[in-house]
Protein backbone atom coordinates (compact mmCIF):
# COMPACT_ATOMS: atom_id res chain seq x y z
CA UNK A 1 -1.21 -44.34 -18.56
CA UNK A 2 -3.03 -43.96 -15.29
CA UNK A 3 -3.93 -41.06 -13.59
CA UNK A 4 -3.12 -40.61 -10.34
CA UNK A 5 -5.49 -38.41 -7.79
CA UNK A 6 -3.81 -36.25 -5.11
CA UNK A 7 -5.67 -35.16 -2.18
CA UNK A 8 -4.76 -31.76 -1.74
CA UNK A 9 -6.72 -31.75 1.76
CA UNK A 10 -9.24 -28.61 2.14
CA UNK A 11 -9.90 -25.69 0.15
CA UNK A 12 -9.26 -22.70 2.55
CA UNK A 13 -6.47 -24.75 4.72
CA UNK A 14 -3.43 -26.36 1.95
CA UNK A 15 -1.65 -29.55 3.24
CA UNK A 16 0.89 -27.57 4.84
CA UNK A 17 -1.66 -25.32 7.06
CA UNK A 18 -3.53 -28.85 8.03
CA UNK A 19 -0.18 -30.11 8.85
CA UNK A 20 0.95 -27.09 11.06
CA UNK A 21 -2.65 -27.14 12.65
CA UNK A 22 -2.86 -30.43 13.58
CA UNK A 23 -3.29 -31.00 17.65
CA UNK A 24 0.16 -32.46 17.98
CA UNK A 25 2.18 -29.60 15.63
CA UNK A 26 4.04 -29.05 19.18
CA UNK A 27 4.44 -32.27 20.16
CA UNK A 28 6.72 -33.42 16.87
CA UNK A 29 5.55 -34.72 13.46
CA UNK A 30 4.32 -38.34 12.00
CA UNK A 31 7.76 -39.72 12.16
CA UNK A 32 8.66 -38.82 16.08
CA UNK A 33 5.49 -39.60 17.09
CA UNK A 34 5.41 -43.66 18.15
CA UNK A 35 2.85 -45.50 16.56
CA UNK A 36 0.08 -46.73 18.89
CA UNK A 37 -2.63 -50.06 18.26
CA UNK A 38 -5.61 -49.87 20.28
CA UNK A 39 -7.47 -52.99 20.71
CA UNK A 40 -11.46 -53.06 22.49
CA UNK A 41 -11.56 -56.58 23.94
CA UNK A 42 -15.53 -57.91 26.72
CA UNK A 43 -13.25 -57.15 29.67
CA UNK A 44 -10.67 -54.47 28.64
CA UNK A 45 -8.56 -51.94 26.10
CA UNK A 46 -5.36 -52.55 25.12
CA UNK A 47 -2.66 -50.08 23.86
CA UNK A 48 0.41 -50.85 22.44
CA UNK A 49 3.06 -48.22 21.81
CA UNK A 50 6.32 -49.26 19.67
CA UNK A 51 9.15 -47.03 21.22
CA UNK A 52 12.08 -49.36 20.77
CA UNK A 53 15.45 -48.63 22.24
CA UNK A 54 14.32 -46.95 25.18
CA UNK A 55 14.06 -48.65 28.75
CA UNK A 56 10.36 -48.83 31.09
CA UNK A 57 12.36 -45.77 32.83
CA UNK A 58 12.06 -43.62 30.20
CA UNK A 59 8.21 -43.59 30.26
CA UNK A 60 5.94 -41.23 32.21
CA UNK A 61 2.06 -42.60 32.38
CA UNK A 62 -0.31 -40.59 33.76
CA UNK A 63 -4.20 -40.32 33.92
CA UNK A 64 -6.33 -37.06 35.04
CA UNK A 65 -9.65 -36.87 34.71
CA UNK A 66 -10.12 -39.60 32.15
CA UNK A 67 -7.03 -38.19 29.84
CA UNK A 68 -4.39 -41.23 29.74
CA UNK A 69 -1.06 -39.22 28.81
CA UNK A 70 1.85 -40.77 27.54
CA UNK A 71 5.61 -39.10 27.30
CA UNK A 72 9.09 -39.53 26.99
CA UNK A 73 12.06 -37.61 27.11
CA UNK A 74 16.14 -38.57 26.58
CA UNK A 75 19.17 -36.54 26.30
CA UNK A 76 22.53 -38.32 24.75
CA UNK A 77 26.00 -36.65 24.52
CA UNK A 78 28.21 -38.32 22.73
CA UNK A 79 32.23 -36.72 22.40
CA UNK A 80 35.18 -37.84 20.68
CA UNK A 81 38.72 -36.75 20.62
CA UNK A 82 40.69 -37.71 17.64
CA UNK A 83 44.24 -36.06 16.91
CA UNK A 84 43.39 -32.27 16.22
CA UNK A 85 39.36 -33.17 15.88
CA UNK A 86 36.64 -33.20 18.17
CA UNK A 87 33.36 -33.83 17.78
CA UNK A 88 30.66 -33.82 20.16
CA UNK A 89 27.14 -34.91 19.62
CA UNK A 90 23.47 -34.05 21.10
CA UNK A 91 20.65 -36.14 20.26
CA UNK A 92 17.20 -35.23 21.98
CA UNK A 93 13.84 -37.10 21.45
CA UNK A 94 10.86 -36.56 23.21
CA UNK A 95 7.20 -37.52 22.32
CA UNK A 96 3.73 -36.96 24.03
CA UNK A 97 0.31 -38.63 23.46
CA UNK A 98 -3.00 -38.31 24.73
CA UNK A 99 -6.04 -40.65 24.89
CA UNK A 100 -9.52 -39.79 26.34
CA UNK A 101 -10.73 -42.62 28.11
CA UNK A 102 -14.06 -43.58 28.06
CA UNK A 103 -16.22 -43.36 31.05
CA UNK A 104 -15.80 -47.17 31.14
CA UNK A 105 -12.57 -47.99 32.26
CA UNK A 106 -11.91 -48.40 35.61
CA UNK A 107 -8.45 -46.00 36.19
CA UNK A 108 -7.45 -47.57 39.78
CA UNK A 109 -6.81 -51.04 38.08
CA UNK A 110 -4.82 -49.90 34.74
CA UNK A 111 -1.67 -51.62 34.28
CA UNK A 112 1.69 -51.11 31.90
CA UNK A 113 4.65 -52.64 31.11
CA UNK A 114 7.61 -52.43 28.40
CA UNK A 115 9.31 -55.52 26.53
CA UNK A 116 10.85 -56.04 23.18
CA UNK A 117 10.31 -52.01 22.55
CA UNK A 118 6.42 -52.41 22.65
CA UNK A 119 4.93 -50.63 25.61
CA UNK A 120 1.58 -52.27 26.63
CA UNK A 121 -0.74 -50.49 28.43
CA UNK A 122 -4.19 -52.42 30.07
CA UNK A 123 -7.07 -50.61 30.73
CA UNK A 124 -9.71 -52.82 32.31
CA UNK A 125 -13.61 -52.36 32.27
CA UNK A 126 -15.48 -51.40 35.18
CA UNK A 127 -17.69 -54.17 36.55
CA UNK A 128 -20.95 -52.66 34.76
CA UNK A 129 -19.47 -52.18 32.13
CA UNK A 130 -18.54 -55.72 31.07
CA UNK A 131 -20.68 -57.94 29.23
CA UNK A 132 -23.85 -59.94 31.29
CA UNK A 133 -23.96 -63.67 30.99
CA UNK A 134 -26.88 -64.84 28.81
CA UNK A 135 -30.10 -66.03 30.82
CA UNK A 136 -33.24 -67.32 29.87
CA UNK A 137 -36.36 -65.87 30.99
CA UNK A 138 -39.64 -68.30 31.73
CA UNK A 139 -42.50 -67.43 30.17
CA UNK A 140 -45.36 -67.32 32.30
């Protein structure tokens, strides 16, 4: 029989009290909270943000002093009326991230778009900031 480990996270904070002090406790927990890939490339960073179901209109992107902030919010009703029942239904989701950018990327040229429920988000490099072509140097 094999025994298993747990990690039961810091001595003076339990799980729960990490959990409930984490920087996004207000923001929703691990499962309301999209997933997000970042990906360094020579001329840029790329994020990708799987949100699927929603439309590019239910995004808000916005960048202040090198903090890229992404959020959502939608509100559904939903009623029925059948014989002596009704129901009626509220569903509301709403997320918020927040990425500091590094002093690198040049904000006037940063680009998004939303297809197949993946929300890709383009942050190119400044100019000197992206790699210089190799030269060789004479020796005299």
């Amino acid at each position: 029989m094999t025994q298993l480990k747990r990690n039961t996270g810091n001595v003076f904070f339990p799980s729960i009290m990490e959990e409930f002090f984490r920087p996004d406790w207000m923001g929703g927990n691990a499962l309301s909270v999209p997933p997000v890939n970042i990906r360094e490339t020579d001329t840029q960073f790329e994020v990708e943000l799987s949100a699927p179901g929603k439309t590019k209109d239910d995004f808000n992107i916005d960048v202040d002093q090198n903090l890229l902030t992404i959020s959502s919010e939608s509100n559904q009703e939903s009623s029925s009326n059948e014989g002596k029942y009704t129901r009626r239904e509220f569903s509301f989701s709403s997320f918020k991230r927040s990425f500091t950018l590094p002093e690198t990327v040049n904000e006037d040229q940063i680009t998004a778009r939303y297809e197949n429920g993946i929300l890709s988000i383009v942050l190119p490099k400044k100019e000197e900031a992206l790699p210089k072509a190799k030269r060789m140097i004479q020796i005299g």
